[in-house]
PDB file of N, CA and C in Angstrom:
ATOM      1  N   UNK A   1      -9.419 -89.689  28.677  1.00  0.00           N
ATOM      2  CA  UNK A   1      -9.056 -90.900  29.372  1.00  0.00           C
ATOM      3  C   UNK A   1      -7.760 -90.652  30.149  1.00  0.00           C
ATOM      4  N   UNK A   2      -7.955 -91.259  30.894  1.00  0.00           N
ATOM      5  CA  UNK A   2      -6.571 -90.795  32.516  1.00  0.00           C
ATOM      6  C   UNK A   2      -5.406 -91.814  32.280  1.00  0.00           C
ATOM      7  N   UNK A   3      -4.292 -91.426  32.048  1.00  0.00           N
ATOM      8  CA  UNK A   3      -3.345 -92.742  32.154  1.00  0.00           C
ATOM      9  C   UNK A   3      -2.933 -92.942  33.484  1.00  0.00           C
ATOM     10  N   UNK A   4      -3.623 -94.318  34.350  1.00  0.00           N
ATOM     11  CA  UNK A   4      -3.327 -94.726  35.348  1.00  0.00           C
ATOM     12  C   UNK A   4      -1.922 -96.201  35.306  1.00  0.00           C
ATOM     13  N   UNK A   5      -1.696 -96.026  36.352  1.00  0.00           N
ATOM     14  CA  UNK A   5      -0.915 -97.120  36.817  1.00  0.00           C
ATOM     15  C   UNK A   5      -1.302 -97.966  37.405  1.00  0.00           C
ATOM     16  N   UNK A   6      -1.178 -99.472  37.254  1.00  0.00           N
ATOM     17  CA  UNK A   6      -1.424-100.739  37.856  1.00  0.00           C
ATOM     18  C   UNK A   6      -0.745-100.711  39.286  1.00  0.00           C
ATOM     19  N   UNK A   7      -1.730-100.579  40.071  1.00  0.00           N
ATOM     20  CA  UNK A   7      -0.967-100.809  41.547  1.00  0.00           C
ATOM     21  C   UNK A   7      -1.491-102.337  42.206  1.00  0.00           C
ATOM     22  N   UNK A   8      -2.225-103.050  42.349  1.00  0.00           N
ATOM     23  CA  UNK A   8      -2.845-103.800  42.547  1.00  0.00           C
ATOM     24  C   UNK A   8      -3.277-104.690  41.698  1.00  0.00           C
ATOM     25  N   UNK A   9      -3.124-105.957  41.677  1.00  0.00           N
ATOM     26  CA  UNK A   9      -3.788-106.894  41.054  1.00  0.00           C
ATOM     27  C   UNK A   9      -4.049-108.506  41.782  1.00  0.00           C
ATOM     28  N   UNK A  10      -5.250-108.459  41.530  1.00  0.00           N
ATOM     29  CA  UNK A  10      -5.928-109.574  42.972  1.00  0.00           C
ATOM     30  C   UNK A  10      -5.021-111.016  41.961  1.00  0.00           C
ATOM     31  N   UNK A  11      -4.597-111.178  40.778  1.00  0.00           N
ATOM     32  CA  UNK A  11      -4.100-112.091  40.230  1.00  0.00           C
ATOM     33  C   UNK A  11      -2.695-112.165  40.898  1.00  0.00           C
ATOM     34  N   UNK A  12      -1.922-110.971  40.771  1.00  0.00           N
ATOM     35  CA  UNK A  12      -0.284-110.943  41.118  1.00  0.00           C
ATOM     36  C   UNK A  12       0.253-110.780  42.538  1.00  0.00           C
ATOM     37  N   UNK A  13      -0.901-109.946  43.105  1.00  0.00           N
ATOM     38  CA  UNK A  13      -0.442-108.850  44.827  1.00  0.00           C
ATOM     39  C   UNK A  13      -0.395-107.540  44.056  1.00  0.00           C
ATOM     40  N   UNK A  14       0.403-107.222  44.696  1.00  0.00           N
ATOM     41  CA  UNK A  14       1.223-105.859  45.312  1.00  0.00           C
ATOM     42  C   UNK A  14       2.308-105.691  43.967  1.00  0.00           C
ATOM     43  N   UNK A  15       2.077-104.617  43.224  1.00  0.00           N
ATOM     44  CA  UNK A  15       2.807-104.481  41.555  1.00  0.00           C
ATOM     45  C   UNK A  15       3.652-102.915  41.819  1.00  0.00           C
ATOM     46  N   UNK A  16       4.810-103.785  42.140  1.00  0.00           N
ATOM     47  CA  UNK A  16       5.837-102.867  42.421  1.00  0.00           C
ATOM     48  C   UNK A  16       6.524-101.266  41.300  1.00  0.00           C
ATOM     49  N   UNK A  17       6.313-100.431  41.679  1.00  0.00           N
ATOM     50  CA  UNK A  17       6.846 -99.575  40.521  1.00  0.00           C
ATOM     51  C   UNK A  17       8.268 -99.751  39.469  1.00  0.00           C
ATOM     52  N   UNK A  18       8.073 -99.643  38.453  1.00  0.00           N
ATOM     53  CA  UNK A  18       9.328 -99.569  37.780  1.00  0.00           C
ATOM     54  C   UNK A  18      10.455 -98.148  37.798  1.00  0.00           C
ATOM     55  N   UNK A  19      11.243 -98.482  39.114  1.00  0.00           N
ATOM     56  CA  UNK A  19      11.942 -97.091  38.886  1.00  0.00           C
ATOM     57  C   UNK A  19      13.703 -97.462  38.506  1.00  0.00           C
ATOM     58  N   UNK A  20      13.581 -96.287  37.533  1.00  0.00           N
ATOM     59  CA  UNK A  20      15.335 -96.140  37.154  1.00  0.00           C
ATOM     60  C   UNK A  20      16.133 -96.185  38.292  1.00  0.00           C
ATOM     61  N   UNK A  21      17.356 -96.897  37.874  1.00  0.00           N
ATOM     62  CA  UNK A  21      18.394 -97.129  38.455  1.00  0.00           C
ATOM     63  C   UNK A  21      18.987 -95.854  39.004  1.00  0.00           C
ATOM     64  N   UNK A  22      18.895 -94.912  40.482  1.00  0.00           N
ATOM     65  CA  UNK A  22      19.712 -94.123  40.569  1.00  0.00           C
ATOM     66  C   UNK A  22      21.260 -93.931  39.829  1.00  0.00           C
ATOM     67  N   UNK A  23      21.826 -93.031  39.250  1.00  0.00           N
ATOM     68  CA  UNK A  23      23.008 -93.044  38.700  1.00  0.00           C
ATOM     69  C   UNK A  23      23.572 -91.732  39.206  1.00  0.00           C
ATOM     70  N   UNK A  24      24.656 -92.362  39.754  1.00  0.00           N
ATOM     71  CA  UNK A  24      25.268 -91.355  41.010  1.00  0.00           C
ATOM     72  C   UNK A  24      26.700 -90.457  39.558  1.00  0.00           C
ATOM     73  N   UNK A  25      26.998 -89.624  40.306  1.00  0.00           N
ATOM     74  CA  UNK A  25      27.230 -88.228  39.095  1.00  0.00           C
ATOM     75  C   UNK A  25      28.924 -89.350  39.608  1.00  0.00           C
ATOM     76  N   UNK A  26      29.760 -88.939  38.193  1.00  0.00           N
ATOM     77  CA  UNK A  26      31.115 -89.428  38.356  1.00  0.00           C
ATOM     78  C   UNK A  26      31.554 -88.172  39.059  1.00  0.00           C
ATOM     79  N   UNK A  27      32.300 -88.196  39.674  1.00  0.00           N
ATOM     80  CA  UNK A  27      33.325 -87.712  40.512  1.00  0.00           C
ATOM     81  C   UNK A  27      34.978 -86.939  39.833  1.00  0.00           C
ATOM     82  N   UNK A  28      35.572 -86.391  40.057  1.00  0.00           N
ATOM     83  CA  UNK A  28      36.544 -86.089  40.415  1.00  0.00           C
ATOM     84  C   UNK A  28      37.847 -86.970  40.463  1.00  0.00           C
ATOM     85  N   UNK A  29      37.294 -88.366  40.881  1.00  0.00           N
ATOM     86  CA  UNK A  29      38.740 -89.306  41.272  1.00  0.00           C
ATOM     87  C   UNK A  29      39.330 -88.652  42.558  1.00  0.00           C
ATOM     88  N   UNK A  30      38.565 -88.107  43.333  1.00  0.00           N
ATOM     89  CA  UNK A  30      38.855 -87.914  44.957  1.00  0.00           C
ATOM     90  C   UNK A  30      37.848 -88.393  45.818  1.00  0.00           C
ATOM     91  N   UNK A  31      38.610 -88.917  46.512  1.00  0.00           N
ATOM     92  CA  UNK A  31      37.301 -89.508  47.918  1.00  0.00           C
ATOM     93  C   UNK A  31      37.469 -88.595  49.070  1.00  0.00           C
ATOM     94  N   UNK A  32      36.200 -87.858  49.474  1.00  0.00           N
ATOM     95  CA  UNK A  32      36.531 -86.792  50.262  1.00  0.00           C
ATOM     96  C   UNK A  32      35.662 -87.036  51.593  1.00  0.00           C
ATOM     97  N   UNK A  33      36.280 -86.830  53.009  1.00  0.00           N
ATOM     98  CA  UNK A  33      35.811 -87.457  53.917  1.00  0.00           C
ATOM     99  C   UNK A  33      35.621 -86.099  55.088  1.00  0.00           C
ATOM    100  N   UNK A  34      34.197 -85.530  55.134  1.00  0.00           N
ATOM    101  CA  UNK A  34      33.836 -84.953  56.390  1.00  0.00           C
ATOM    102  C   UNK A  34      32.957 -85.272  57.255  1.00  0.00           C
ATOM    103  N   UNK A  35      33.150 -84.079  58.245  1.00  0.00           N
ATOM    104  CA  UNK A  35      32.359 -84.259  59.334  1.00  0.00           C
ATOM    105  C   UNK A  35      31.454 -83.739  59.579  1.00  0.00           C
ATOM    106  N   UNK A  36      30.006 -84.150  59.542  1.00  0.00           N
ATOM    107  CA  UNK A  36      28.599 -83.464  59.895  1.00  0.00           C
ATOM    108  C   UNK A  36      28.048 -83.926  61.321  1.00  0.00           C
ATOM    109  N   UNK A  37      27.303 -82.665  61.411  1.00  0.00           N
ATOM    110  CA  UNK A  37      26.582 -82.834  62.823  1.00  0.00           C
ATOM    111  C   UNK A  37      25.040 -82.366  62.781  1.00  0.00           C
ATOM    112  N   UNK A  38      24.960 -81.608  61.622  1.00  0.00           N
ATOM    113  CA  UNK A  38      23.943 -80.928  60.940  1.00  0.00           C
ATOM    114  C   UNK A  38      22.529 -82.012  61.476  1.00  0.00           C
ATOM    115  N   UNK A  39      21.662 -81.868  61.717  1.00  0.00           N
ATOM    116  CA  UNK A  39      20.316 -82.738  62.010  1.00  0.00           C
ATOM    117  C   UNK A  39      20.706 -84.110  62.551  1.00  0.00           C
ATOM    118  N   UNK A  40      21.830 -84.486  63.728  1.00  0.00           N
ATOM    119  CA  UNK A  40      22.008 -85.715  64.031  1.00  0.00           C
ATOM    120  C   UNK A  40      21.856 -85.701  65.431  1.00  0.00           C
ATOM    121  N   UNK A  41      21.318 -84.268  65.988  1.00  0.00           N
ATOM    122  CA  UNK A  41      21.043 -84.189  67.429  1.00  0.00           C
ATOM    123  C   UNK A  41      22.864 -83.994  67.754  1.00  0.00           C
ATOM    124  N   UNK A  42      23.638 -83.734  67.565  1.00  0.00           N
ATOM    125  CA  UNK A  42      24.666 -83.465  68.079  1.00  0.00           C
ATOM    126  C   UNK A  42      25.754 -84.318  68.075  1.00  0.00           C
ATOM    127  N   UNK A  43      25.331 -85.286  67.008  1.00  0.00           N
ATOM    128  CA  UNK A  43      26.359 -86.979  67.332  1.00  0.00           C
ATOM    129  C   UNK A  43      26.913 -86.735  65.875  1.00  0.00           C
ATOM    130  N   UNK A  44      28.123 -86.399  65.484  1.00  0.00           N
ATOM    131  CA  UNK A  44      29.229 -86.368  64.474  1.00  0.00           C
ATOM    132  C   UNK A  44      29.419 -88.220  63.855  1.00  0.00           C
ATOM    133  N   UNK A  45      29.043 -87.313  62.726  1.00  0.00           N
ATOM    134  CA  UNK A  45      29.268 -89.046  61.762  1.00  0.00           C
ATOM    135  C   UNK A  45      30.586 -88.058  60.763  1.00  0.00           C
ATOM    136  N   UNK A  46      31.300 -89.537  60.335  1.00  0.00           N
ATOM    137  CA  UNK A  46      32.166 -89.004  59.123  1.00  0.00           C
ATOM    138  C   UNK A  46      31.781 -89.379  57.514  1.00  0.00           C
ATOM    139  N   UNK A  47      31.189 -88.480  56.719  1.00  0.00           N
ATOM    140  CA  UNK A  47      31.031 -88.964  55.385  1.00  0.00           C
ATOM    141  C   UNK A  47      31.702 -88.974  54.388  1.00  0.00           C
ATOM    142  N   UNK A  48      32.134 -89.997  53.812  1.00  0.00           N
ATOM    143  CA  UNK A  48      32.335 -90.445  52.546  1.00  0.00           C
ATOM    144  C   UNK A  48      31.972 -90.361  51.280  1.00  0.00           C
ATOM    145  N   UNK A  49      32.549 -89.409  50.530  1.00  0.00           N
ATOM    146  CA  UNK A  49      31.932 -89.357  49.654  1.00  0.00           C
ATOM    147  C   UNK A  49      32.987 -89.183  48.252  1.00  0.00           C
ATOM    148  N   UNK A  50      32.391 -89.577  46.982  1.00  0.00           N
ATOM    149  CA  UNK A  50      33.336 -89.497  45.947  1.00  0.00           C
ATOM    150  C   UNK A  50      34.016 -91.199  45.107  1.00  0.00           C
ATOM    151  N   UNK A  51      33.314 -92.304  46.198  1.00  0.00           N
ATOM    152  CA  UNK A  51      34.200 -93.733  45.509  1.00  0.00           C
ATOM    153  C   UNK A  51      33.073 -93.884  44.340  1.00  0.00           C
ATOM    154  N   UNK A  52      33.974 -94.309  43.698  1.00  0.00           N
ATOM    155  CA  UNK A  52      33.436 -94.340  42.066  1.00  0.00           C
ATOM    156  C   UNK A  52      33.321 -95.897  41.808  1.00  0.00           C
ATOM    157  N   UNK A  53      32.686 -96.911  42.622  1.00  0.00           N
ATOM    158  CA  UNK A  53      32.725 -98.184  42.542  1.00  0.00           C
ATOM    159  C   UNK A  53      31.113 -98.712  42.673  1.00  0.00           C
ATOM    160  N   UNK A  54      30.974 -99.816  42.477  1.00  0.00           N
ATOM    161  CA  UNK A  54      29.966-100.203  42.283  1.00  0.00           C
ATOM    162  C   UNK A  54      28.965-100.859  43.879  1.00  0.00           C
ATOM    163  N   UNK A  55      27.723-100.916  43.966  1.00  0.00           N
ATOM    164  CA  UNK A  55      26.899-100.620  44.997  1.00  0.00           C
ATOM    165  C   UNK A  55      27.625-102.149  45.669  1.00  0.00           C
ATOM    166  N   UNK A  56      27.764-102.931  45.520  1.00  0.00           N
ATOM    167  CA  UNK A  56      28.117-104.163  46.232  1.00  0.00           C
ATOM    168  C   UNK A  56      29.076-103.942  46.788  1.00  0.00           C
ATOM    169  N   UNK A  57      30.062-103.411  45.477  1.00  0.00           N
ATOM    170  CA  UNK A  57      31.757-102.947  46.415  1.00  0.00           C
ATOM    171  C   UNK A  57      31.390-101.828  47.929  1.00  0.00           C
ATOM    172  N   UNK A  58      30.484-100.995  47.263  1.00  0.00           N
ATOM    173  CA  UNK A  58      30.488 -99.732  48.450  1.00  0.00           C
ATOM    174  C   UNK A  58      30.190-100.544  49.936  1.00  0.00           C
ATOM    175  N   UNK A  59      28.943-101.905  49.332  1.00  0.00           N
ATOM    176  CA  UNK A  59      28.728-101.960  50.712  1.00  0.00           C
ATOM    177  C   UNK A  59      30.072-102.769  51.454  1.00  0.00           C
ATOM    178  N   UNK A  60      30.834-103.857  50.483  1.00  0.00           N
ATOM    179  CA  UNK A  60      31.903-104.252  51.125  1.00  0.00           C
ATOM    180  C   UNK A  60      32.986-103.698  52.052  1.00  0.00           C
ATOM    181  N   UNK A  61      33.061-102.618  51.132  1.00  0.00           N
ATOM    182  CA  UNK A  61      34.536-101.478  51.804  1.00  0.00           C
ATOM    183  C   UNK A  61      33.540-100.700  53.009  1.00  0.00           C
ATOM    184  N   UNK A  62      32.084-100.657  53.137  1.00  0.00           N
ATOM    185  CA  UNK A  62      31.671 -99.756  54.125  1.00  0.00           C
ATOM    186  C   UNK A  62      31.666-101.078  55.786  1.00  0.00           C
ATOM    187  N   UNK A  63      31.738-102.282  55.327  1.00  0.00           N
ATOM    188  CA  UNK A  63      31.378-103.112  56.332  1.00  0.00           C
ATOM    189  C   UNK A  63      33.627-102.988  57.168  1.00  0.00           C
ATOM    190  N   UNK A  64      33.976-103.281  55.989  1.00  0.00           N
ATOM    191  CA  UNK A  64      35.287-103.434  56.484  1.00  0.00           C
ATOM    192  C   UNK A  64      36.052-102.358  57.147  1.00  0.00           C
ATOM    193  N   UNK A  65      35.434-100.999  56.658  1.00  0.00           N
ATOM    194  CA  UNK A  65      35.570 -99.844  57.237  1.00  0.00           C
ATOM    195  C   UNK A  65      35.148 -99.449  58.797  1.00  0.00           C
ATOM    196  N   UNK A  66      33.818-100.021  58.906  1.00  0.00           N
ATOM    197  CA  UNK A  66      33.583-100.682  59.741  1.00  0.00           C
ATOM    198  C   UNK A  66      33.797-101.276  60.926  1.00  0.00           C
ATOM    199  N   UNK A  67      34.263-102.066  60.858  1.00  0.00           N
ATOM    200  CA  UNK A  67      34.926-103.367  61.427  1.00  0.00           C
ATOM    201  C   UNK A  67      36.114-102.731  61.883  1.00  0.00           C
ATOM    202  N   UNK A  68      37.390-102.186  60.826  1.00  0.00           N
ATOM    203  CA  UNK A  68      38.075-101.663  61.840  1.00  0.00           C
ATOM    204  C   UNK A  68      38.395-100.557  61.949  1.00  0.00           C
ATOM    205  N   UNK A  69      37.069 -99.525  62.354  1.00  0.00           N
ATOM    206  CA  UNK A  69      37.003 -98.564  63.287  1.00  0.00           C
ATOM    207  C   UNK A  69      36.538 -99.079  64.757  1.00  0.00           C
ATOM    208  N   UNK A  70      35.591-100.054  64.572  1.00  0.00           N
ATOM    209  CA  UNK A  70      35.091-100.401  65.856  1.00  0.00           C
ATOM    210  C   UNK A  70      33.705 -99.313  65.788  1.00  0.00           C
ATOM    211  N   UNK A  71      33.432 -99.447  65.155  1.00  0.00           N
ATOM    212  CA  UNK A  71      32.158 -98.516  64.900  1.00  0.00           C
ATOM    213  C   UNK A  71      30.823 -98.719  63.795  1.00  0.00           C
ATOM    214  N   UNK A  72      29.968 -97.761  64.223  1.00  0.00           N
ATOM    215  CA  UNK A  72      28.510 -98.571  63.323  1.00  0.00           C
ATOM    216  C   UNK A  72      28.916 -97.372  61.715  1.00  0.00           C
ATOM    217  N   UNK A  73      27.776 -97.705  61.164  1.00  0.00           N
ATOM    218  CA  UNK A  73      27.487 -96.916  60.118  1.00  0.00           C
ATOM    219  C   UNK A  73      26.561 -97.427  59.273  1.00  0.00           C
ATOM    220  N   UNK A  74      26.762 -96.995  57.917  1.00  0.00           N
ATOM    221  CA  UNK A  74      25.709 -97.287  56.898  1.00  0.00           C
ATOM    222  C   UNK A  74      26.047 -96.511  54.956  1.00  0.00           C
ATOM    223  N   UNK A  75      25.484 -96.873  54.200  1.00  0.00           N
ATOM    224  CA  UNK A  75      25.476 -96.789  53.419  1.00  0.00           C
ATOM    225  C   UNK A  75      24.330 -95.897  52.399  1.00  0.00           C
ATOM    226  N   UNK A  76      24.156 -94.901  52.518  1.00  0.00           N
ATOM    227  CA  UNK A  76      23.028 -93.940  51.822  1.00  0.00           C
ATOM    228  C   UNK A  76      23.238 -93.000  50.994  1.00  0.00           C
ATOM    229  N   UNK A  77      22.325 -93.214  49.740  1.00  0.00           N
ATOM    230  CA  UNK A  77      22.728 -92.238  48.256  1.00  0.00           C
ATOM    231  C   UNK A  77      24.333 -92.416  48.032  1.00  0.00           C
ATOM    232  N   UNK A  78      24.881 -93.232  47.716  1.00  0.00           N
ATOM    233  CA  UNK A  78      26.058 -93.453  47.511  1.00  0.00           C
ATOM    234  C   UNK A  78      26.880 -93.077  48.250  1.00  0.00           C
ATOM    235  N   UNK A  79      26.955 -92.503  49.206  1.00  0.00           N
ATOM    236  CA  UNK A  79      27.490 -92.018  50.213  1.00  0.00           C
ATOM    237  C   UNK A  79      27.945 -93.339  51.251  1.00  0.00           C
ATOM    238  N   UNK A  80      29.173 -93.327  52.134  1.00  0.00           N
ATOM    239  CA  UNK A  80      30.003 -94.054  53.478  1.00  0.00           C
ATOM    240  C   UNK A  80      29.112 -93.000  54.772  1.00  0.00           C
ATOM    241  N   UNK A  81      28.314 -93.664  55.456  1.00  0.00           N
ATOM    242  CA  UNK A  81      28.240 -92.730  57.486  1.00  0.00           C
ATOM    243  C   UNK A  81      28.795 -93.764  58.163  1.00  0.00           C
ATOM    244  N   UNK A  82      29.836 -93.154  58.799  1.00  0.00           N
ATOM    245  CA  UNK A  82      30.956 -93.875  59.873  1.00  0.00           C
ATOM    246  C   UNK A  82      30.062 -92.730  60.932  1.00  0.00           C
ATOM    247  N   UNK A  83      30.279 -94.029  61.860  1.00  0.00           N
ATOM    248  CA  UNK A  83      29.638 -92.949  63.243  1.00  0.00           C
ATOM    249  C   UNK A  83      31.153 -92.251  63.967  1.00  0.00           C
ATOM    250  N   UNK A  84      31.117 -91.178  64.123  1.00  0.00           N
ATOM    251  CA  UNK A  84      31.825 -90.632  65.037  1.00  0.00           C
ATOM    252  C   UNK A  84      32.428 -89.860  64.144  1.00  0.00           C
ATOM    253  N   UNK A  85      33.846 -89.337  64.540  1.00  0.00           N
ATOM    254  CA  UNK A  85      34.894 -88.257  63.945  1.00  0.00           C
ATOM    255  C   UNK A  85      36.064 -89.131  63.844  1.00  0.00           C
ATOM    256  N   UNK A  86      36.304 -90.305  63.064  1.00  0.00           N
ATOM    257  CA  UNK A  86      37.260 -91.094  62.505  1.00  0.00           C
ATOM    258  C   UNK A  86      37.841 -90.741  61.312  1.00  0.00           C
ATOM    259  N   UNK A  87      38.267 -89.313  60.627  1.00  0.00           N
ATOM    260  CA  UNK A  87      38.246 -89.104  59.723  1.00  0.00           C
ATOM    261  C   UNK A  87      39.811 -89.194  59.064  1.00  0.00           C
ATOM    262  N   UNK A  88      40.394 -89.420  60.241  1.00  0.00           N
ATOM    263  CA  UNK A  88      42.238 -89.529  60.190  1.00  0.00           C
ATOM    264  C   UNK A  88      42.636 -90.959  60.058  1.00  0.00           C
ATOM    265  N   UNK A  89      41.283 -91.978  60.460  1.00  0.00           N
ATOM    266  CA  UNK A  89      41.385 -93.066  60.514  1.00  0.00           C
ATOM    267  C   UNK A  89      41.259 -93.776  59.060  1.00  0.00           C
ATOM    268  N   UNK A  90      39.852 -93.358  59.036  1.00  0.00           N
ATOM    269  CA  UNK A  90      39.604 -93.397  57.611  1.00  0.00           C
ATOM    270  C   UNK A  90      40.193 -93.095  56.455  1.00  0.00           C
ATOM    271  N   UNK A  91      41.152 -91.920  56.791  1.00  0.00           N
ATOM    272  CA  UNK A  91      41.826 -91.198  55.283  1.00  0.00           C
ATOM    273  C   UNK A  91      43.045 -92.450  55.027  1.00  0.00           C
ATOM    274  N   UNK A  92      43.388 -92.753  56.659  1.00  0.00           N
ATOM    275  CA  UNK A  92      44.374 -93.762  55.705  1.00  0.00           C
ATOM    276  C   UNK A  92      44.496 -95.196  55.399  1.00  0.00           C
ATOM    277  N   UNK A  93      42.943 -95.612  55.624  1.00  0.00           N
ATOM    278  CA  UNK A  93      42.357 -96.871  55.694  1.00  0.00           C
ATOM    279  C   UNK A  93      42.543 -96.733  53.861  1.00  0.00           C
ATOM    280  N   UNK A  94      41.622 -95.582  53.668  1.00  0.00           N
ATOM    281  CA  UNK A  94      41.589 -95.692  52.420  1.00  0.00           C
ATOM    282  C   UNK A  94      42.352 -95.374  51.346  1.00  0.00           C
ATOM    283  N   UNK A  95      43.590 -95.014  51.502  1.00  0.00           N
ATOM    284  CA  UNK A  95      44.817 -94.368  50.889  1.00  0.00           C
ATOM    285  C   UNK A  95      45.510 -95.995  51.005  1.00  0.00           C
ATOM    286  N   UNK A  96      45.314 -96.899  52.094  1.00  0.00           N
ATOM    287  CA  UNK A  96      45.900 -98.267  51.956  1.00  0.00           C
ATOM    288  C   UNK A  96      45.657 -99.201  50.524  1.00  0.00           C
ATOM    289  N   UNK A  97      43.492 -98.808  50.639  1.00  0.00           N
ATOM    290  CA  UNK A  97      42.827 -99.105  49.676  1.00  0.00           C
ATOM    291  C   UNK A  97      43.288 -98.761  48.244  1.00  0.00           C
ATOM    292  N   UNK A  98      44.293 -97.840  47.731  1.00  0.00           N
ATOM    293  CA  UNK A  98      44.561 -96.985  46.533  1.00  0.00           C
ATOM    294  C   UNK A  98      43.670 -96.067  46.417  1.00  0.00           C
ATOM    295  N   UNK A  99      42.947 -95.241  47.255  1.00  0.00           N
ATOM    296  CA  UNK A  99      42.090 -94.351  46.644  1.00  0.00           C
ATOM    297  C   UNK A  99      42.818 -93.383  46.976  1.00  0.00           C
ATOM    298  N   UNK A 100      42.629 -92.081  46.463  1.00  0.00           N
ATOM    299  CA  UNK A 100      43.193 -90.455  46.530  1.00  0.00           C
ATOM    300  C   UNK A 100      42.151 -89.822  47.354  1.00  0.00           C
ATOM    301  N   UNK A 101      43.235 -89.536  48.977  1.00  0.00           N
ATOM    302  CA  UNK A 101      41.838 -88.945  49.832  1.00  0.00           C
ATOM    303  C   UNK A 101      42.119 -87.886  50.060  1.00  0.00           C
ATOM    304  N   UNK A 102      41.085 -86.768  50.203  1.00  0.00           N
ATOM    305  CA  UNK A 102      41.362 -85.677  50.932  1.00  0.00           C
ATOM    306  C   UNK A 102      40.290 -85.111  51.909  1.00  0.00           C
ATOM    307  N   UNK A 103      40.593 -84.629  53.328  1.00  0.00           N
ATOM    308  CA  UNK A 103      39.400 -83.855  53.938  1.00  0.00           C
ATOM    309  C   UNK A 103      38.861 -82.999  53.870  1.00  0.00           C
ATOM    310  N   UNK A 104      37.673 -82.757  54.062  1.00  0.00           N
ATOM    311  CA  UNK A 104      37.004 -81.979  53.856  1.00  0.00           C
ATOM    312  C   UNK A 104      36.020 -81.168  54.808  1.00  0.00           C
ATOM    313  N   UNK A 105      35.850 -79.699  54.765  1.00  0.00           N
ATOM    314  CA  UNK A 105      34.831 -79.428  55.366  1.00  0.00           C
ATOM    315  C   UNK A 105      35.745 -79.048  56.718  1.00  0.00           C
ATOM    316  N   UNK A 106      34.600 -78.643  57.956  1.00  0.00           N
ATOM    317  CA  UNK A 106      35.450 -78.574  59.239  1.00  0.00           C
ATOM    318  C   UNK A 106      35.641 -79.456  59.850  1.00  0.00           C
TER     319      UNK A 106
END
């Protein structure tokens, strides 16, 4: 006998999977901020990586981060993408914040 999974049920809809809570690895207690260009067609984002706070906070501090760069971004695998090469901007946005920053990378 096959152990299947309930995907469908004409009673409920659409029976969403039960998946674990990603749990992002603790860190260091450094927030480290580089610059990739790697698969973006040539357009430099700055990433964030290392805040040890919770998914609501990340998205808060990523909107306000945001806001005053004057720039887009987003929030993925626990990770900050600031569009562009703001990374001088950022280090001391977030050193305002109390975090311990350092750069990284080229």
């Amino acid at each position: 006998m096959s152990e299947s999974t309930l995907v469908y049920s004409t009673e409920l809809g659409r029976i969403k999977e039960n998946k674990l809570l990603d749990v992002r690895p603790k860190g260091d207690g450094i927030v480290r901020i580089q610059r990739q260009t790697s698969g973006r067609k040539g357009s430099g984002v700055s990433v964030i990586t290392g805040l040890d706070v919770s998914d609501h906070e990340l998205k808060k501090i990523t909107a306000e981060l945001k806001k005053r760069c004057g720039c887009g971004g987003a929030v993925k695998n626990g990770t900050i993408e600031i569009q562009g090469d703001k990374r001088d901007l950022l280090k001391r946005l977030l050193e305002d914040k109390g975090f311990l920053v350092k750069l990284s990378g080229g």
